[in-house]
N, C-alpha and C. Protein backbone atom coordinates (compact mmCIF):
# COMPACT_ATOMS: atom_id res chain seq x y z
N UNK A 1 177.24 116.93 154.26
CA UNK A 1 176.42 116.86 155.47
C UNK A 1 177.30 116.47 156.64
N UNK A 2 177.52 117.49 157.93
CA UNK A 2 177.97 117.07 158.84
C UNK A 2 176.91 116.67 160.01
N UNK A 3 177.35 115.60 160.90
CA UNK A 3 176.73 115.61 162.04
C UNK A 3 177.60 115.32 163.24
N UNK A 4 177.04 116.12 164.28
CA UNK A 4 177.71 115.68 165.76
C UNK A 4 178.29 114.52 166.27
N UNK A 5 179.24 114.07 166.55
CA UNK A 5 179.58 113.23 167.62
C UNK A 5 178.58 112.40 168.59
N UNK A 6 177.93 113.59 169.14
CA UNK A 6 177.03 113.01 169.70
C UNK A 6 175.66 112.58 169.36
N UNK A 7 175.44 112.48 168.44
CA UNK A 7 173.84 111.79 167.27
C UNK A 7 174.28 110.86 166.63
N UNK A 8 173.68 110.29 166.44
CA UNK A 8 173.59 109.08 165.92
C UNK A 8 172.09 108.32 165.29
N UNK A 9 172.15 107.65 163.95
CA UNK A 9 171.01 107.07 163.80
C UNK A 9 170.59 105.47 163.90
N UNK A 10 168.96 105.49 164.76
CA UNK A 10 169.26 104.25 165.26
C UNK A 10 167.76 103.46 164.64
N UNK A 11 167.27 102.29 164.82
CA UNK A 11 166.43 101.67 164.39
C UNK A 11 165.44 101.47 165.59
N UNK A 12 164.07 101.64 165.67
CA UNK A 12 163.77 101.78 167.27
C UNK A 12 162.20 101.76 167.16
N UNK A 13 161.57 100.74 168.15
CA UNK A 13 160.42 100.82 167.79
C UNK A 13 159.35 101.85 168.75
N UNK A 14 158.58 102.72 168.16
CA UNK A 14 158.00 103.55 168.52
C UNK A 14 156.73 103.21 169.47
N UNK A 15 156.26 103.79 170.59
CA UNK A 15 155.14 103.07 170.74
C UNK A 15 153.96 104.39 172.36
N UNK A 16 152.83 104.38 172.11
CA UNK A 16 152.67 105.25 173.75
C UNK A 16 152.39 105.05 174.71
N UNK A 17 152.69 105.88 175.32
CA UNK A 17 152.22 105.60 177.04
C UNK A 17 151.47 106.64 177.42
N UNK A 18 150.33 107.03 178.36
CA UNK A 18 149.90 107.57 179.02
C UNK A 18 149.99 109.29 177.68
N UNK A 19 149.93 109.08 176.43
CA UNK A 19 149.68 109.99 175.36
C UNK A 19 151.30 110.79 175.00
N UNK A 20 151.62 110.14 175.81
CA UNK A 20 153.41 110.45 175.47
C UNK A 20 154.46 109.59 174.18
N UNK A 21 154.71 109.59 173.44
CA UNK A 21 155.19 108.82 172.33
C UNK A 21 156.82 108.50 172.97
N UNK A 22 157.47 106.96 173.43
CA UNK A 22 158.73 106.47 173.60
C UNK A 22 158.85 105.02 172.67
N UNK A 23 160.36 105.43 172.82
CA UNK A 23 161.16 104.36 171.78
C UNK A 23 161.74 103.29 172.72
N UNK A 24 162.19 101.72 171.71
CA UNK A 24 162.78 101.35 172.29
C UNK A 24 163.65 100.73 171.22
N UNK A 25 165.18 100.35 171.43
CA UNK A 25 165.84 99.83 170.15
C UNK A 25 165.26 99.09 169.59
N UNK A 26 165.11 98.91 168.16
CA UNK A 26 164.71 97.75 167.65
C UNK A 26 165.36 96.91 167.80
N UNK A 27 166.85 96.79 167.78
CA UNK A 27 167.50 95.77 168.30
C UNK A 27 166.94 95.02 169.39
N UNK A 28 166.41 95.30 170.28
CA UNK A 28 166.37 94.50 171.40
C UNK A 28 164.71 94.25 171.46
N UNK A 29 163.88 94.61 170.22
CA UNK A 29 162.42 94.26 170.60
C UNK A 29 162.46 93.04 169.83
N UNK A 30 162.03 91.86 170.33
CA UNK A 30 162.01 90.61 169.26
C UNK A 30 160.83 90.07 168.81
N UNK A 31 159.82 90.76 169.39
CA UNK A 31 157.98 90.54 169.26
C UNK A 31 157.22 91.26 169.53
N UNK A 32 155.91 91.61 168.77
CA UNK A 32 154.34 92.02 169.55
C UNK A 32 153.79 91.28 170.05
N UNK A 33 153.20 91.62 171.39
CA UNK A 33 152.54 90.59 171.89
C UNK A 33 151.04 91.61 172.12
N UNK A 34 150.44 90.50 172.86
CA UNK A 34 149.03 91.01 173.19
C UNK A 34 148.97 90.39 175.04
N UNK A 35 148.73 91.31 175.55
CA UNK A 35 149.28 91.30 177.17
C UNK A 35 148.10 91.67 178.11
N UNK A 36 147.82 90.84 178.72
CA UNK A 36 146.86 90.65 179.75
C UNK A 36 146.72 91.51 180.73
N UNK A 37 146.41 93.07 181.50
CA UNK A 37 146.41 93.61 182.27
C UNK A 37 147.17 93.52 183.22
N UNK A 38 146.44 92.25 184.03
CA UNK A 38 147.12 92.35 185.40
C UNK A 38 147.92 90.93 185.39
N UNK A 39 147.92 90.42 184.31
CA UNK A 39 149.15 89.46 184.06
C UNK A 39 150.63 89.59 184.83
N UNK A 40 150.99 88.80 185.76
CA UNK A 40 152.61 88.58 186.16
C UNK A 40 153.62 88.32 185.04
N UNK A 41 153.18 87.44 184.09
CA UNK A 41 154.02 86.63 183.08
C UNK A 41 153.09 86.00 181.98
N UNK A 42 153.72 85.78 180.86
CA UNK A 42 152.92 85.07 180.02
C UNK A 42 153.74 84.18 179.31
N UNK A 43 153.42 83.50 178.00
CA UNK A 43 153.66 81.81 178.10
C UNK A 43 154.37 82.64 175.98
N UNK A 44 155.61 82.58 175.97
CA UNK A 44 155.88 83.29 174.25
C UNK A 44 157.09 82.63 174.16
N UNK A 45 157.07 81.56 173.06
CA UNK A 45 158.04 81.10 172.06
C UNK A 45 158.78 79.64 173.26
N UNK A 46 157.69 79.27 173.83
CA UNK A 46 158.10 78.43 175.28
C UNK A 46 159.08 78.78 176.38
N UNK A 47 158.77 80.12 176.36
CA UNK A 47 159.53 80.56 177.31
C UNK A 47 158.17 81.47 178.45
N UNK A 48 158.76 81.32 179.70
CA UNK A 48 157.36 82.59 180.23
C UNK A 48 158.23 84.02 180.66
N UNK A 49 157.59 84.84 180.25
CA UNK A 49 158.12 86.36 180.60
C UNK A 49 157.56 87.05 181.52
N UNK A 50 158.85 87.25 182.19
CA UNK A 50 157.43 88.23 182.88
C UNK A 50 157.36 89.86 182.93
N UNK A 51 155.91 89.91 183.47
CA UNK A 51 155.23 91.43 182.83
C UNK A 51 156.04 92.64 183.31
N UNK A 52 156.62 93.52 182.69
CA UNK A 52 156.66 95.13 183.35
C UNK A 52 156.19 95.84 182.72
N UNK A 53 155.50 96.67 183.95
CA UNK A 53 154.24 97.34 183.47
C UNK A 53 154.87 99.12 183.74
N UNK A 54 154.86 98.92 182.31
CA UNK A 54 155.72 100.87 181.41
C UNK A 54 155.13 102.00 182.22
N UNK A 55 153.75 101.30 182.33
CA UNK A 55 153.14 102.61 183.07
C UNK A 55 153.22 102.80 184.90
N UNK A 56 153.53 102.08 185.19
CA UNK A 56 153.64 101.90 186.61
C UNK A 56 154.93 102.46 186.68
N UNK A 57 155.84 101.74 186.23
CA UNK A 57 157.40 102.19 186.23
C UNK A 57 157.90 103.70 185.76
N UNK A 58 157.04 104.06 184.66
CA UNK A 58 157.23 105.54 184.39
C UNK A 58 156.24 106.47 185.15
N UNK A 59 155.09 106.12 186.21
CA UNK A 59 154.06 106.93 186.46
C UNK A 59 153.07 107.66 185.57
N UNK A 60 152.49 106.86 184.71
CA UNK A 60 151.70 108.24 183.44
C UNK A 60 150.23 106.85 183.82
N UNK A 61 149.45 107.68 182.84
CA UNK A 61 148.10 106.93 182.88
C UNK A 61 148.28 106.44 182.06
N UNK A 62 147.74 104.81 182.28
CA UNK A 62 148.18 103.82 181.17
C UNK A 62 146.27 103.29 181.02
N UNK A 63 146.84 102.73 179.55
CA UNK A 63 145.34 101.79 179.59
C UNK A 63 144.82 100.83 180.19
N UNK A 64 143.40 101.07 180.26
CA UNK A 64 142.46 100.37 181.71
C UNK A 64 142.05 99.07 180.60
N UNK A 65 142.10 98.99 179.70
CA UNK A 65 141.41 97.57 179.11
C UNK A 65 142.36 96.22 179.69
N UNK A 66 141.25 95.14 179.79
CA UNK A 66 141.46 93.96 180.24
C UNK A 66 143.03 93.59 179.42
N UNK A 67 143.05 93.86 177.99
CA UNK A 67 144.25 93.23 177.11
C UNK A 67 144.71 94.05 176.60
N UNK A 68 145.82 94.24 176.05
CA UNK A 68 146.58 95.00 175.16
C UNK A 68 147.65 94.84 174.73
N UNK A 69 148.15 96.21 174.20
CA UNK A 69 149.54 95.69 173.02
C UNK A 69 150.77 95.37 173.91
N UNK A 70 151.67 94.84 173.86
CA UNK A 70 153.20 94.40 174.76
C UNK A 70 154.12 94.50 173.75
N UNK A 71 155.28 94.51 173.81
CA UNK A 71 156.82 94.22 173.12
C UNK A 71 157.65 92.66 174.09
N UNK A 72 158.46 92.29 173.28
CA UNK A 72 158.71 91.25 173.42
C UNK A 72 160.34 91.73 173.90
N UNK A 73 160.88 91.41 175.17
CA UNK A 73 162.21 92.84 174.69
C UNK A 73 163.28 91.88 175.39
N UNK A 74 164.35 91.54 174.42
CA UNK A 74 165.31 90.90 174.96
C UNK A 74 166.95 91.87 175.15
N UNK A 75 167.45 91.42 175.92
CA UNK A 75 168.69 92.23 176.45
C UNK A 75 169.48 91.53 177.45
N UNK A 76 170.68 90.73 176.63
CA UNK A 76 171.92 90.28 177.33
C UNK A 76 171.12 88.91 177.85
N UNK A 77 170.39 88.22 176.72
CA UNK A 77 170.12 86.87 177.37
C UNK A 77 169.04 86.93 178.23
N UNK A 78 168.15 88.33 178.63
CA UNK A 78 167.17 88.07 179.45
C UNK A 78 165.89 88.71 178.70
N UNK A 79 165.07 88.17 178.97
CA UNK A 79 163.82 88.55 177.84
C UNK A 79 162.16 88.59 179.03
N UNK A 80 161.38 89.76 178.94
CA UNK A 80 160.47 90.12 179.89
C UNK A 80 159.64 90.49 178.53
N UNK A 81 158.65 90.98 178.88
CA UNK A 81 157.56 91.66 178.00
C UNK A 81 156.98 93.47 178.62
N UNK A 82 157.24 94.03 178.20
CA UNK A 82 156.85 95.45 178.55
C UNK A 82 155.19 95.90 177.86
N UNK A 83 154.34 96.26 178.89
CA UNK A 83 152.85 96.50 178.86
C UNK A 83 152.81 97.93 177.96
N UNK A 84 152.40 98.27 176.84
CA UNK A 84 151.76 99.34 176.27
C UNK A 84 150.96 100.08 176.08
N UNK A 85 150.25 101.36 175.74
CA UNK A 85 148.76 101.71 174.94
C UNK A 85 148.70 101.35 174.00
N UNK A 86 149.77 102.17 172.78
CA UNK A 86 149.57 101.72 171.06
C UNK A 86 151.17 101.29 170.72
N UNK A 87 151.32 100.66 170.29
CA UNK A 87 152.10 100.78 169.22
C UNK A 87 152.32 101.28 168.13
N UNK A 88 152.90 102.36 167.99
CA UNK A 88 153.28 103.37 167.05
C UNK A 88 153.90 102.30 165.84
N UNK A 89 155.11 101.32 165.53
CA UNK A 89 155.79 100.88 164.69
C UNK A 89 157.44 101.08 164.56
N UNK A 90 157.98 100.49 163.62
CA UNK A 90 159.76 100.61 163.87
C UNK A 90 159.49 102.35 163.47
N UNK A 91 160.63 102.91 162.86
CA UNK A 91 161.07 103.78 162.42
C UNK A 91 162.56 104.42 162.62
N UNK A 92 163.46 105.02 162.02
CA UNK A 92 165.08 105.35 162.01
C UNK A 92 165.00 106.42 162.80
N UNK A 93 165.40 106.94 164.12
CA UNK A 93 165.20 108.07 164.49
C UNK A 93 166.71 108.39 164.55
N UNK A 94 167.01 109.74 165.03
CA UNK A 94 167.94 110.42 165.30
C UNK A 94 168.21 110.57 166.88
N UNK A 95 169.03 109.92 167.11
CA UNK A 95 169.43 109.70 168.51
C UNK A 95 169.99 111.04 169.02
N UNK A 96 170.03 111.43 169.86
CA UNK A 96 170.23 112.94 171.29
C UNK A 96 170.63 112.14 172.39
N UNK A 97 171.92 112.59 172.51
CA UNK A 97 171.85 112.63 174.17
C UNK A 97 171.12 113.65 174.82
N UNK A 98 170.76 113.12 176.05
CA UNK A 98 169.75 113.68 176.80
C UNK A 98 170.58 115.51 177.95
N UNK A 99 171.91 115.46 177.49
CA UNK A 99 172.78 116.57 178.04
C UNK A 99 172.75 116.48 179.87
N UNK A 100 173.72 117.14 179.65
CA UNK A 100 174.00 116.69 180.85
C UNK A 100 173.45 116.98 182.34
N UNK A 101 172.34 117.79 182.32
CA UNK A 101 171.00 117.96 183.36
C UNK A 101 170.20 116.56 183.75
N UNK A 102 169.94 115.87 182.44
CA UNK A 102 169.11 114.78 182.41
C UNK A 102 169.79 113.72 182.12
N UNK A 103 171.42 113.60 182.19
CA UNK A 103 172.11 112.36 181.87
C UNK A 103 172.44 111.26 183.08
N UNK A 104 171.70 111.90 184.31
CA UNK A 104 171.68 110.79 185.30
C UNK A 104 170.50 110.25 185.37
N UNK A 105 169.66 110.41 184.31
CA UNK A 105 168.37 109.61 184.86
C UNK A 105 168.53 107.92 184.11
N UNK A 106 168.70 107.29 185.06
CA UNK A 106 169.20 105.72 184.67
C UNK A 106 167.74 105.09 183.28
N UNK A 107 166.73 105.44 183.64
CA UNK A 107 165.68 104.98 182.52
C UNK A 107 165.94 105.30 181.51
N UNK A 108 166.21 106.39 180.93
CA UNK A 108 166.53 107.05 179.41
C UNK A 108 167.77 107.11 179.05
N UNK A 109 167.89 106.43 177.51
CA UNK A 109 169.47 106.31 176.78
C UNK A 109 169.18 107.49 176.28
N UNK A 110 168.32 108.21 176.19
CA UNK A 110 168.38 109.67 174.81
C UNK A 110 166.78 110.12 174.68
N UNK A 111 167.29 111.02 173.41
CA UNK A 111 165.86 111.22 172.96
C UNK A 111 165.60 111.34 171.73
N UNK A 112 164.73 111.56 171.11
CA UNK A 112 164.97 112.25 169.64
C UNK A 112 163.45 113.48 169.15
N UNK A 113 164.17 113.83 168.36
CA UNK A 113 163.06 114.96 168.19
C UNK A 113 161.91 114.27 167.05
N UNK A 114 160.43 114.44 166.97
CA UNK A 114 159.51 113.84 165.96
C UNK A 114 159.26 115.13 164.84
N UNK A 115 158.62 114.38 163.99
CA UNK A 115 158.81 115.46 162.76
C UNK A 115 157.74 116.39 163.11
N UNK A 116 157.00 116.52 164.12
CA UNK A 116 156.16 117.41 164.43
C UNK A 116 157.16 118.67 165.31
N UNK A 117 158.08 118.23 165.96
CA UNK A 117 158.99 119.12 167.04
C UNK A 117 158.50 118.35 168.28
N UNK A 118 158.43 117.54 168.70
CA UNK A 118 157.87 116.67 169.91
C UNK A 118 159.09 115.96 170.30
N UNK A 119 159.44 116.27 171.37
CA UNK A 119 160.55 115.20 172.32
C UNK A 119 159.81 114.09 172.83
N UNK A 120 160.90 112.80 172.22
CA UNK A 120 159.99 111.37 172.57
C UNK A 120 161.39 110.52 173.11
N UNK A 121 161.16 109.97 174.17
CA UNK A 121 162.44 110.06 175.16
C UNK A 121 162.43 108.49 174.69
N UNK A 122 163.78 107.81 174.54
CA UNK A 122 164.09 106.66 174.31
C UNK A 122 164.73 105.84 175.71
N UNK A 123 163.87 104.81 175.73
CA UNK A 123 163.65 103.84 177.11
C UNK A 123 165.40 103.15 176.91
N UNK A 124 166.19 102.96 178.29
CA UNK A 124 167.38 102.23 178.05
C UNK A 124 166.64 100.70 178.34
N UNK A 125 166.98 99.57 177.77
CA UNK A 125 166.94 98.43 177.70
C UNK A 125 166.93 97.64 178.92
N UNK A 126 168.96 98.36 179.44
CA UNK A 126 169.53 97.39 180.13
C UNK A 126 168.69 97.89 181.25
N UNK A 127 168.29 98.96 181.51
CA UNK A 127 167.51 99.08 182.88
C UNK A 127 166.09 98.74 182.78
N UNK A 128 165.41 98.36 182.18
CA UNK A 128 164.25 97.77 182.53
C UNK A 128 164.71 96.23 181.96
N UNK A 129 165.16 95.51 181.98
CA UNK A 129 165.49 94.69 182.32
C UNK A 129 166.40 94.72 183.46
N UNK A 130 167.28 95.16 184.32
CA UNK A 130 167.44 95.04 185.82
C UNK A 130 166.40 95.50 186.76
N UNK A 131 164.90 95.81 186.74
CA UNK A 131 164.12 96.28 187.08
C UNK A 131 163.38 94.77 187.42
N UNK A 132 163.69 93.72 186.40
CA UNK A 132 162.85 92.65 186.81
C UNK A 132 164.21 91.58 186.83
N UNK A 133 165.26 91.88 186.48
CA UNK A 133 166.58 91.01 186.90
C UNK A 133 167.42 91.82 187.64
N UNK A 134 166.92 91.82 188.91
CA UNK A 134 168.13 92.63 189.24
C UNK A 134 169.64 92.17 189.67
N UNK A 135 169.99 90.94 189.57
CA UNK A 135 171.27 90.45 189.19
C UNK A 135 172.08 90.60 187.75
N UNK A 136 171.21 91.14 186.97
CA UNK A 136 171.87 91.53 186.09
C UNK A 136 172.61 93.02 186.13
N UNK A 137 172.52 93.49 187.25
CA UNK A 137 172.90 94.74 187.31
C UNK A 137 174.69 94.36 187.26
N UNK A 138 174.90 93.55 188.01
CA UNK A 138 176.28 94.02 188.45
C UNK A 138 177.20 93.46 187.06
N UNK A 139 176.53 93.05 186.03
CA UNK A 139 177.39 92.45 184.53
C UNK A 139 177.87 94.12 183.67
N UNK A 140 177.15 95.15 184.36
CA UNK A 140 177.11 96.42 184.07
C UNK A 140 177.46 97.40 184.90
N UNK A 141 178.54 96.64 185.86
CA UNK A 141 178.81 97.92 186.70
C UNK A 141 179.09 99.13 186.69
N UNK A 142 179.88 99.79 185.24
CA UNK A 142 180.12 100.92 184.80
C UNK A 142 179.47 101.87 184.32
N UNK A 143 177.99 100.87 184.78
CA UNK A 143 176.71 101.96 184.37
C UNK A 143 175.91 102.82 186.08
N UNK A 144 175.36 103.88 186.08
CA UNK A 144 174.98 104.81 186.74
C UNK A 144 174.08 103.82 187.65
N UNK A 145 174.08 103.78 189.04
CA UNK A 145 172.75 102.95 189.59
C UNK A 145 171.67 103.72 190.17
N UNK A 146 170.66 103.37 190.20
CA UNK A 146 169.78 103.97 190.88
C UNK A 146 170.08 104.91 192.25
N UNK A 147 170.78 104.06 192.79
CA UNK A 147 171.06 104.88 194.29
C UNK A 147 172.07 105.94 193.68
N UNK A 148 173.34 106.11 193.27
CA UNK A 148 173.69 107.16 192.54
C UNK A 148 173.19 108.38 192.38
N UNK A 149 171.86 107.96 191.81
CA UNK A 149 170.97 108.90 191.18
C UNK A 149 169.96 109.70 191.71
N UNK A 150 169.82 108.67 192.95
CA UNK A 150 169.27 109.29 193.95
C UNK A 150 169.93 110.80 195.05
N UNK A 151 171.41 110.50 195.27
CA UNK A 151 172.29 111.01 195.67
C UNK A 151 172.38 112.95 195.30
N UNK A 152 172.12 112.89 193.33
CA UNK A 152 172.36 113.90 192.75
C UNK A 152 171.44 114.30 192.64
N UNK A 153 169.91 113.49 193.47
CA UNK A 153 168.52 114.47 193.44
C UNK A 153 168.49 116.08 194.15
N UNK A 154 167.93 116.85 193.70
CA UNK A 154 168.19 118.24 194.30
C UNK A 154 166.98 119.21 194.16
N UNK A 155 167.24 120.15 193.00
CA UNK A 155 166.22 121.44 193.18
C UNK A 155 166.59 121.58 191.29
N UNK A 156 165.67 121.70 190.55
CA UNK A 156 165.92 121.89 189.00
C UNK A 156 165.03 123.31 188.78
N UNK A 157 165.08 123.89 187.37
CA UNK A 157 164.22 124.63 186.86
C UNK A 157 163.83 124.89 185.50
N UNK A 158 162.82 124.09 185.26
CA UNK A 158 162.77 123.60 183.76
C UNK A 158 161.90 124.90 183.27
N UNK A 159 163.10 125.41 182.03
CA UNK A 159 162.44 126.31 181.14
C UNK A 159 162.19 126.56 180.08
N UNK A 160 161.32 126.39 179.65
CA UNK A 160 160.72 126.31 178.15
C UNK A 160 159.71 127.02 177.57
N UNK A 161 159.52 127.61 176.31
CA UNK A 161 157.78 127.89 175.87
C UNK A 161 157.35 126.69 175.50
N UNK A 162 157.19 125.53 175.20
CA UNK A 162 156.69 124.78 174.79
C UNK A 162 156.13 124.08 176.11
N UNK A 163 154.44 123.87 176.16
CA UNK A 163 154.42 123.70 177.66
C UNK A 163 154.39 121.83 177.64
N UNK A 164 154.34 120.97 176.38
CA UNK A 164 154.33 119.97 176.27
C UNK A 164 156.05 119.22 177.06
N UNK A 165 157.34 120.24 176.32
CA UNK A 165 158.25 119.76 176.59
C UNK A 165 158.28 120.27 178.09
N UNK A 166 157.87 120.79 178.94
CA UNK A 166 158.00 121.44 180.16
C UNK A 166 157.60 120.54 181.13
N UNK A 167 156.35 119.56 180.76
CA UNK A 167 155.86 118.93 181.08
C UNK A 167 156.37 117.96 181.42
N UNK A 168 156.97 117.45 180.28
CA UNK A 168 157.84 116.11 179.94
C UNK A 168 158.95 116.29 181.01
N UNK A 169 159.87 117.06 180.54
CA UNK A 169 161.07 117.33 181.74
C UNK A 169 160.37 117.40 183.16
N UNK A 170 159.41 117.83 183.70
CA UNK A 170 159.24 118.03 184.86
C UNK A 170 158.80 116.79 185.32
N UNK A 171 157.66 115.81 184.51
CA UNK A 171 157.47 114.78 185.19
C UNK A 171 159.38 113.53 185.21
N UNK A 172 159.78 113.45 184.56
CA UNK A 172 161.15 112.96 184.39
C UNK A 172 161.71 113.32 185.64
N UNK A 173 161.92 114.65 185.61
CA UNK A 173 162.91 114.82 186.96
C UNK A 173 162.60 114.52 188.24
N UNK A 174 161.10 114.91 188.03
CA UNK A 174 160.33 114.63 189.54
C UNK A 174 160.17 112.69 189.90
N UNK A 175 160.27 112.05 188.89
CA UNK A 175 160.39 110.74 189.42
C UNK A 175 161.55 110.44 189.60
N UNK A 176 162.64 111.17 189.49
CA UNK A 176 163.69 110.49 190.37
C UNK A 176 164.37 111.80 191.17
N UNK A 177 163.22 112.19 192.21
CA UNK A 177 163.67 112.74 192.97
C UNK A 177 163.31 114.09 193.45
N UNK A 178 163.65 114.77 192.20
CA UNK A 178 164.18 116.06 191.82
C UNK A 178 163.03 117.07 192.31
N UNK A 179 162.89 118.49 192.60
CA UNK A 179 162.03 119.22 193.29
C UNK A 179 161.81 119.89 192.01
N UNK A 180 161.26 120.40 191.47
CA UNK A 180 160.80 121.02 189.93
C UNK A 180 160.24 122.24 189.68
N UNK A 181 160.91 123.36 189.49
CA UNK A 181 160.46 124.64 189.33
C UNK A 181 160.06 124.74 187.57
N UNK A 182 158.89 125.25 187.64
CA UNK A 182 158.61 125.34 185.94
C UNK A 182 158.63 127.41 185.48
N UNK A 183 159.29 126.94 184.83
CA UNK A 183 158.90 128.76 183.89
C UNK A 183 158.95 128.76 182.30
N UNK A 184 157.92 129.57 181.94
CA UNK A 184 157.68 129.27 180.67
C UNK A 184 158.61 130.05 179.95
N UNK A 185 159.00 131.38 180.13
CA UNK A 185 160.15 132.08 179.51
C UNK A 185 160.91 132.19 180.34
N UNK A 186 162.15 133.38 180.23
CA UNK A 186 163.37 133.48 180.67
C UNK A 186 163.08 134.62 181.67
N UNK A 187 162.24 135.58 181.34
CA UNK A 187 161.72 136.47 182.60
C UNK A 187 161.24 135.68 183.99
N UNK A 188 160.49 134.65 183.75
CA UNK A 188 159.98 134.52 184.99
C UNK A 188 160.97 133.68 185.19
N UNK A 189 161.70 132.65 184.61
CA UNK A 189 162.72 131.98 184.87
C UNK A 189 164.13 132.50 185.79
N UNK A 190 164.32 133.77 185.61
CA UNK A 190 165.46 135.03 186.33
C UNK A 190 164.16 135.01 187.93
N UNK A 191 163.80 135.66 188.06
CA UNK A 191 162.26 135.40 189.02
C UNK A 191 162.30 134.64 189.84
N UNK A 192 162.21 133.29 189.50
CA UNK A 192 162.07 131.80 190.23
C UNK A 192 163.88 131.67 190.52
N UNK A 193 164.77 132.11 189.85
CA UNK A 193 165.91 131.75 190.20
C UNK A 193 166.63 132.69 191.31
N UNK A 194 166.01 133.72 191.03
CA UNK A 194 166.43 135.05 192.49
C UNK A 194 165.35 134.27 193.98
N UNK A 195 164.45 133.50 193.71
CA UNK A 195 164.15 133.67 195.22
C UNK A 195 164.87 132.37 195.94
């Protein structure tokens, strides 16, 4: 059995948002919690964390109930709680880089494919934690910053038959920036690229 250079298998807990299925290392999840809506922070292991809310930060429709599921997510000494729908559970996935169209988007370390054929994009750590530390940015300077990323925003054209993954890429690109042409095959894709 060979595999790529670039894959890798990782330990990662599964969980959704807005009906979209994302990961996050298991390494760095250290708890379930149960998380108060419109909670700032909450009170776990005598420490208080405070809230980032997955769905706000990624733009998708998140759940309207008063309480719900959270992760407990520590990274480089700083520990917040991230707001959920479900929690899916751990599981070993097969790590993807995200190639190099989608390798400036600072939120996502990768992706991996589900045993259905479903792309479920894996959350980077260190950036949602500089999202609510943002002094922790500069312990990571050799990583991509937001403004960067902003810089290489432009004009894309996401093409796919699968209109789930079309979807996915288009909302991705369009939150950081990006202007988003969709085509479902390669005909209309030639089409959208001549005008």
């Amino acid at each position: 059995l060979r595999l790529p250079l670039s894959t890798s298998v990782i330990h990662a807990m599964l969980f959704k948002l807005g009906g979209q299925v994302y990961a996050l290392p298991k390494a760095h999840v250290v708890d379930l919690l149960v998380v108060e809506r419109d909670a700032t922070s909450l009170r776990h292991q005598d420490r208080d964390l405070p809230v980032l809310r997955l769905d706000q930060l990624l733009d998708v429709s998140g759940n309207d109930a008063a309480r719900g599921p959270g992760l407990a997510v520590d990274y480089a000494g700083k520990r917040l709680a991230c707001t959920v729908d479900k929690i899916v559970g751990p599981r070993e996935i097969v790590l993807r880089p995200l190639g190099p169209l989608l390798a400036h988007l600072p939120l996502y370390a990768g992706a991996t494919i589900s045993a259905s054929g479903k792309v479920q994009l894996i959350l980077d750590t260190a950036q949602l934690v500089r999202r609510i530390y943002p002094e922790a940015a500069g312990a990571h300077a050799n990583e991509p910053a937001a403004s960067a990323v902003a810089d290489l925003a432009g004009r894309a054209l996401v093409v796919d038959d699968s209109r789930d993954i079309r979807e996915a890429m288009s909302a991705m690109l369009a939150r950081e920036g990006w202007i988003v042409d969709v085509a479902e095959d390669g005909a209309r894709a030639l089409v959208l690229a001549a005008q």
